[in-house]
N, C-alpha and C. Protein backbone atom coordinates (compact mmCIF):
# COMPACT_ATOMS: atom_id res chain seq x y z
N UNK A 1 15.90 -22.49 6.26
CA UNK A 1 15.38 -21.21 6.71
C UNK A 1 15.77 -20.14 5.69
N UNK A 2 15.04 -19.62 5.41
CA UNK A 2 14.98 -18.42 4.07
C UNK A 2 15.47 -17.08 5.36
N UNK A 3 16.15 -15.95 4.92
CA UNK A 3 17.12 -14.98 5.12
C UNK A 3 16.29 -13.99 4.54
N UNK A 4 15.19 -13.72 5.30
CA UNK A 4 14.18 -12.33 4.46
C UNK A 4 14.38 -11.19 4.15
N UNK A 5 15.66 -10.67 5.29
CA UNK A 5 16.24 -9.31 5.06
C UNK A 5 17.31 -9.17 3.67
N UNK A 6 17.57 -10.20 2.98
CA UNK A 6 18.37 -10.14 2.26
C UNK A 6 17.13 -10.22 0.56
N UNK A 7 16.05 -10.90 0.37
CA UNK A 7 15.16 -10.88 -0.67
C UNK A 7 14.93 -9.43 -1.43
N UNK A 8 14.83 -9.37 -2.42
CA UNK A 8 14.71 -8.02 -3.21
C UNK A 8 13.00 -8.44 -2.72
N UNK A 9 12.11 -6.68 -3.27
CA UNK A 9 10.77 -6.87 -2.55
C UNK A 9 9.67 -7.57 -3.38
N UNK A 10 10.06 -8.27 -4.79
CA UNK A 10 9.63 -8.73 -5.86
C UNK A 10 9.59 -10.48 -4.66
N UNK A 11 10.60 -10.64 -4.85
CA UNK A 11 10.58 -12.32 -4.33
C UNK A 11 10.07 -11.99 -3.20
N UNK A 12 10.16 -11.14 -2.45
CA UNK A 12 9.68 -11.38 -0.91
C UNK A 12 8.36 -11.17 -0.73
N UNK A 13 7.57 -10.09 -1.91
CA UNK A 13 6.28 -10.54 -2.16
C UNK A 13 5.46 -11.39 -2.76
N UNK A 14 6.30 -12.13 -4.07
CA UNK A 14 5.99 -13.62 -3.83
C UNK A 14 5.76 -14.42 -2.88
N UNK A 15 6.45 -14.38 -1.84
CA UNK A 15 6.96 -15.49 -1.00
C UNK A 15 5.33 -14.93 0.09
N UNK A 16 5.22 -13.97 0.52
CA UNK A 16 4.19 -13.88 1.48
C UNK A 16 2.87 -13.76 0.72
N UNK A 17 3.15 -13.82 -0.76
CA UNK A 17 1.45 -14.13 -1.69
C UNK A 17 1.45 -16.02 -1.29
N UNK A 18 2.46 -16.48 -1.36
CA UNK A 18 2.58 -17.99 -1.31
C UNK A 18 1.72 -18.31 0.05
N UNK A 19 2.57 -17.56 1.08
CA UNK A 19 2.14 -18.03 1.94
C UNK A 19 0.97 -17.90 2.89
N UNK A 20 0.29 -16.77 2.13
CA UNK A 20 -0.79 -16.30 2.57
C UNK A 20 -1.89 -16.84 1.86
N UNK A 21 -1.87 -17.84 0.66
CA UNK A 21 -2.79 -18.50 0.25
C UNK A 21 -2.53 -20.57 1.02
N UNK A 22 -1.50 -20.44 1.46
CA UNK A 22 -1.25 -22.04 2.15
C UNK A 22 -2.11 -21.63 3.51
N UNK A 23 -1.78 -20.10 4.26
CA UNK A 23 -2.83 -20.02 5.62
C UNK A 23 -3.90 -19.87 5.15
N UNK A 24 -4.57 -19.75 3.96
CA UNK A 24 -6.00 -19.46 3.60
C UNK A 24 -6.28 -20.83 3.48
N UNK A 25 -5.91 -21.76 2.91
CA UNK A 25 -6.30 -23.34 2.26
C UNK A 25 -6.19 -24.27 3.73
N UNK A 26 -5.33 -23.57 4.70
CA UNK A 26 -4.99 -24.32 6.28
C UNK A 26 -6.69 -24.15 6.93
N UNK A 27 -6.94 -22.48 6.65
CA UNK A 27 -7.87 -22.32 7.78
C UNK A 27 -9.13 -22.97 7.29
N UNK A 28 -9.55 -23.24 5.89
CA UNK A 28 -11.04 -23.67 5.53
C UNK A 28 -10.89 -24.42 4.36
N UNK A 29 -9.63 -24.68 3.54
CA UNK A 29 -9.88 -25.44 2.58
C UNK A 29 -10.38 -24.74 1.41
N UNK A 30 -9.97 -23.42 1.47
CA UNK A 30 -10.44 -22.90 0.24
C UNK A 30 -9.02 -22.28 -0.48
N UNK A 31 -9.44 -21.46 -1.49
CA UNK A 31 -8.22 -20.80 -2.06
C UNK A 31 -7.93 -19.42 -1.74
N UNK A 32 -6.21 -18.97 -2.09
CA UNK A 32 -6.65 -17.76 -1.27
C UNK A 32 -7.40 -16.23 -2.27
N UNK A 33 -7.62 -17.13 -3.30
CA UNK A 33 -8.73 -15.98 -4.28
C UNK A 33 -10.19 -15.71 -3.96
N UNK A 34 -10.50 -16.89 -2.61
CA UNK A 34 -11.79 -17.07 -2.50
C UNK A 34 -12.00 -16.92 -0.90
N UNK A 35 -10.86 -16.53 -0.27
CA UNK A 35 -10.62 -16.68 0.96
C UNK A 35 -9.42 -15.83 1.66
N UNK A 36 -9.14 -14.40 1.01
CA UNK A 36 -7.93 -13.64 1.31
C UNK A 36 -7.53 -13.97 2.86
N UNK A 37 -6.29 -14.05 2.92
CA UNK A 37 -6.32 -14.01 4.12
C UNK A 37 -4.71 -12.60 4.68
N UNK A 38 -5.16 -11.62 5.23
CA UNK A 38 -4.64 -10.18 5.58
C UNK A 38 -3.66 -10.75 6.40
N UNK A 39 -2.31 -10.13 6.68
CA UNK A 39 -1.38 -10.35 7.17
C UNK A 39 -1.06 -9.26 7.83
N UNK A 40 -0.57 -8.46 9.00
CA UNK A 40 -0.29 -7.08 9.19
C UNK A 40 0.89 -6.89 9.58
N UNK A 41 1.87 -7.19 8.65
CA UNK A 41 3.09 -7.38 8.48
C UNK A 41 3.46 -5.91 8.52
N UNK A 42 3.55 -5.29 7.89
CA UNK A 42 3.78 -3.46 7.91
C UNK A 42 3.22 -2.70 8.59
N UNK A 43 4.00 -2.03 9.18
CA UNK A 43 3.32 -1.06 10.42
C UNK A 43 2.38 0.24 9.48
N UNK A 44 1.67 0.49 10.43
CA UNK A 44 0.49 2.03 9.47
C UNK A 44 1.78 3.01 9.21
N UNK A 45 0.98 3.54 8.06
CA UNK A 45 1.68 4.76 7.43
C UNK A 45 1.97 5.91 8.56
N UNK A 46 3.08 6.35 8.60
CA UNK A 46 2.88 8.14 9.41
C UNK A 46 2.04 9.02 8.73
N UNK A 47 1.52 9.85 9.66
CA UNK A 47 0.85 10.86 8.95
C UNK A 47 1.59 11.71 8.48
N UNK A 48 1.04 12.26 7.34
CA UNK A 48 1.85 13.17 6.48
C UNK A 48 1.68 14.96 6.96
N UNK A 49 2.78 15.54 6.54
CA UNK A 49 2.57 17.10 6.93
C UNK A 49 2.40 17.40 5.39
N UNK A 50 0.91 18.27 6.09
CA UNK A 50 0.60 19.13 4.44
C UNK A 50 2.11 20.58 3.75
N UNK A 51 2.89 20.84 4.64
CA UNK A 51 4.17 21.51 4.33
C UNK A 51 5.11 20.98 3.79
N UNK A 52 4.97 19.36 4.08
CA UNK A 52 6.32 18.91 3.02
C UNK A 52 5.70 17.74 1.37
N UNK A 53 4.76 18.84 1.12
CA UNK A 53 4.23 17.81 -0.02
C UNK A 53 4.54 19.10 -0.91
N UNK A 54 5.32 18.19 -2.04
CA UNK A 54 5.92 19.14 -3.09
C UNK A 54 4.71 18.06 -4.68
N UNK A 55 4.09 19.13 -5.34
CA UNK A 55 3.47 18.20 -5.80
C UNK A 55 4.60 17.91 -7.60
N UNK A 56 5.78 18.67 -7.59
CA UNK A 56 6.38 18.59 -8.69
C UNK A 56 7.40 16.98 -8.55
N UNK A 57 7.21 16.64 -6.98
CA UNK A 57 8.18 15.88 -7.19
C UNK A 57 7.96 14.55 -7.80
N UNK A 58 9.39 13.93 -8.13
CA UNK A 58 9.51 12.93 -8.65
C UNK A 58 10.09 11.71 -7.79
N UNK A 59 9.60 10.28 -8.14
CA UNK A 59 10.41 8.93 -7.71
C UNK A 59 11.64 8.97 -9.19
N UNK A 60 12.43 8.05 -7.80
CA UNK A 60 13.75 7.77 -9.20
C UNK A 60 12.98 6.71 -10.32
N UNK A 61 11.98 6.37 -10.51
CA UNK A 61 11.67 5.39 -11.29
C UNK A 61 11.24 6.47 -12.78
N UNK A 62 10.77 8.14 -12.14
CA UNK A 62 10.52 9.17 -12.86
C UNK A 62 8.69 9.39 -12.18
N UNK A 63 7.99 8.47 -12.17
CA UNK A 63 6.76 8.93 -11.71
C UNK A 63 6.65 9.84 -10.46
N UNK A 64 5.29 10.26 -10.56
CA UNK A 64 4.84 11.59 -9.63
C UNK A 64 5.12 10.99 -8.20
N UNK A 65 5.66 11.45 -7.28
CA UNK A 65 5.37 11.00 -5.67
C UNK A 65 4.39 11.08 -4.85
N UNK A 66 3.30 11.81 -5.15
CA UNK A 66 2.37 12.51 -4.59
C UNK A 66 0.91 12.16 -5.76
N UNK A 67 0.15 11.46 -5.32
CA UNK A 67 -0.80 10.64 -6.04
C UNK A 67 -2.49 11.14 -5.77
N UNK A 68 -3.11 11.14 -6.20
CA UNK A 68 -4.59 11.29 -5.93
C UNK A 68 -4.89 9.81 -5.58
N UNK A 69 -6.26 9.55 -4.82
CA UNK A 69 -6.93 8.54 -4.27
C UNK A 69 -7.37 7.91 -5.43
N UNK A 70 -7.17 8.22 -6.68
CA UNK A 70 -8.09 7.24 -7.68
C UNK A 70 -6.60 6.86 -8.37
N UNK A 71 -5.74 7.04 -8.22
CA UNK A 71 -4.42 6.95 -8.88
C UNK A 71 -3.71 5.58 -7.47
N UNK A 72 -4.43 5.72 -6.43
CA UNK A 72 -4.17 4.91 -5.45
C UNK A 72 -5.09 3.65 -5.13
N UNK A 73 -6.13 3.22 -5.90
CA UNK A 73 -7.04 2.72 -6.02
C UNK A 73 -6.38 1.79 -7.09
N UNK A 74 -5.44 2.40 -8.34
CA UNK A 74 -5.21 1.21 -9.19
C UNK A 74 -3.81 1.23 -8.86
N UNK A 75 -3.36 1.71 -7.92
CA UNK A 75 -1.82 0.82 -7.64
C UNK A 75 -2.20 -0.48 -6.28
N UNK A 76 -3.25 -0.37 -5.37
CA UNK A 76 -3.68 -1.09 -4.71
C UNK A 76 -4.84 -1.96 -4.43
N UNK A 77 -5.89 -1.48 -5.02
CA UNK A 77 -7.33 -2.34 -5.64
C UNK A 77 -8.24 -1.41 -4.36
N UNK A 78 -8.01 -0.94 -3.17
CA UNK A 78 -8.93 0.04 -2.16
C UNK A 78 -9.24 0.97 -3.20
N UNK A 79 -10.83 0.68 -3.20
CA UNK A 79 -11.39 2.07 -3.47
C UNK A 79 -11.01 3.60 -3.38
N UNK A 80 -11.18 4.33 -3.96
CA UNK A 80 -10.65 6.02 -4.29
C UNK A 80 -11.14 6.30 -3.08
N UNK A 81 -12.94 5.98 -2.68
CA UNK A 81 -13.33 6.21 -1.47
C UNK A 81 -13.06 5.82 -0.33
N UNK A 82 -12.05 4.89 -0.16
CA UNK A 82 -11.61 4.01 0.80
C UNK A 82 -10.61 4.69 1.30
N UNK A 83 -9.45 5.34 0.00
CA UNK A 83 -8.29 6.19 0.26
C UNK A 83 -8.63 7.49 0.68
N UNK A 84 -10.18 8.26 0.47
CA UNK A 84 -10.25 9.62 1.01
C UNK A 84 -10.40 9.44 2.36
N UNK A 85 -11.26 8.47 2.85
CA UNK A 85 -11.99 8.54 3.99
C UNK A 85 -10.24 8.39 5.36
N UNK A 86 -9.08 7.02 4.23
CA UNK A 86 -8.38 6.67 5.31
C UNK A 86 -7.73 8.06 5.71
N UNK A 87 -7.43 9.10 4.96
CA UNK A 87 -7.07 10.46 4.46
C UNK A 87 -7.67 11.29 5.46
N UNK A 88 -8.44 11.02 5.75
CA UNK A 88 -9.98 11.83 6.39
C UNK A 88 -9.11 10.69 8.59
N UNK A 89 -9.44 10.10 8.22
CA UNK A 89 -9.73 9.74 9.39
C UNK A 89 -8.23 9.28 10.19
N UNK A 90 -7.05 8.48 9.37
CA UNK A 90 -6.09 8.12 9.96
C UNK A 90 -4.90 8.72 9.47
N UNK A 91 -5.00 9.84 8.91
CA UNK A 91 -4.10 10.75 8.42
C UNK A 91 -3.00 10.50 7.58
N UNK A 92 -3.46 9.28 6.33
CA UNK A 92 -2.00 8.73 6.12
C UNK A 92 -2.14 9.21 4.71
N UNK A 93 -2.88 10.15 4.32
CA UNK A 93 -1.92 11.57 3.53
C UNK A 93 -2.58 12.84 3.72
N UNK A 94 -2.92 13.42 2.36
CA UNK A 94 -2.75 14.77 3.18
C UNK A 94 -4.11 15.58 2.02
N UNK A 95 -5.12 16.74 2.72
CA UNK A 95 -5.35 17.45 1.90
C UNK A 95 -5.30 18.46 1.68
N UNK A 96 -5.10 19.28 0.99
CA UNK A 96 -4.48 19.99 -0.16
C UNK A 96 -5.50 20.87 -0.72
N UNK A 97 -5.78 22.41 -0.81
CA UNK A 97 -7.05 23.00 -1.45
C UNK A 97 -8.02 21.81 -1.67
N UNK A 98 -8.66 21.29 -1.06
CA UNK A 98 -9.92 20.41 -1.45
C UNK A 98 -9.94 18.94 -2.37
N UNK A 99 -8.10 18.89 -2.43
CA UNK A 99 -7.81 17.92 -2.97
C UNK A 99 -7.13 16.78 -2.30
N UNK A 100 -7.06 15.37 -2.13
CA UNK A 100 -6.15 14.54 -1.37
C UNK A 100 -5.21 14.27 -2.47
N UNK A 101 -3.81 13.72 -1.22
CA UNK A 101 -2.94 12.79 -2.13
C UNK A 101 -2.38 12.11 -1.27
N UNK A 102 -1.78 11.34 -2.08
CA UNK A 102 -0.87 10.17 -0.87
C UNK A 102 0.31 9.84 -1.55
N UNK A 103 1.26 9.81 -0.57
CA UNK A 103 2.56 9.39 -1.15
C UNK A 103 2.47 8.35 -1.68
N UNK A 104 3.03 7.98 -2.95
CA UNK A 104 3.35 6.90 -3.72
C UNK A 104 4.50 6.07 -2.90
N UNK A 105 5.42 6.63 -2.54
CA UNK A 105 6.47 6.01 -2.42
C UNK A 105 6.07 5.28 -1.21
N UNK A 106 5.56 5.53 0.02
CA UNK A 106 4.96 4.91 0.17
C UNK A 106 4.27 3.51 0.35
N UNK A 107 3.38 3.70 -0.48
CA UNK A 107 2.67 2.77 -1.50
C UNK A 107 3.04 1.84 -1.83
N UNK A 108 4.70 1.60 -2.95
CA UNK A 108 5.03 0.96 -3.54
C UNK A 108 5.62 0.14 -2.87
N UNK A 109 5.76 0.73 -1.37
CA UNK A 109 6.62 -0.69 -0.58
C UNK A 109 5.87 -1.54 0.16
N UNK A 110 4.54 -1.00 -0.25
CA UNK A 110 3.45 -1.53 0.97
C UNK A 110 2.42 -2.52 -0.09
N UNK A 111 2.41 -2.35 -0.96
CA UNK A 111 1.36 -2.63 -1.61
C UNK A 111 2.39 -2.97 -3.52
């Protein structure tokens, strides 16, 4: 039995890419490049308050925290339009004078 709370999030997303292509090849015999199969392992994002978005800030890695939808599109492969609309409809970031963004940080644990 593998000890999941203890995996850094590198191996532990290995481990559920692994295993999410063995339930893809279980359910039809295909691969899971040809046959994704979604897991909903992480609960939805909170919605964000447009008052605590600082757009100067920084992650300790040094990048921006606060991302546009097309900047969120190539950290996750969802469309720019995919990220306004979720923006638009399930509040999981925020807009801004006519602009969206979404927390990175976020992001990086989810995706």
């Amino acid at each position: 039995m593998i000890d999941i709370e203890h995996l850094d999030t590198s191996t532990l997303a290995a481990l559920v890419n692994r295993a999410s292509a063995e339930l893809a090849r279980r359910a039809g015999g295909v691969s899971a490049a040809t046959r994704p199969v979604q897991l909903a392992l992480i609960p939805d994002l909170d919605p964000v308050d447009p008052a605590s978005v600082d757009h100067s800030e920084r992650l300790p890695d040094g990048s921006r925290r606060w991302i546009v939808p097309k900047e969120a599109h190539a950290m996750t492969g969802l469309s720019a339009k995919t990220w306004t609309r979720r923006i638009e409809e399930e509040g999981i970031g925020v807009k801004i004078g006519g602009r969206y963004y979404i927390d990175a940080a976020k992001l990086k644990g989810r995706f």
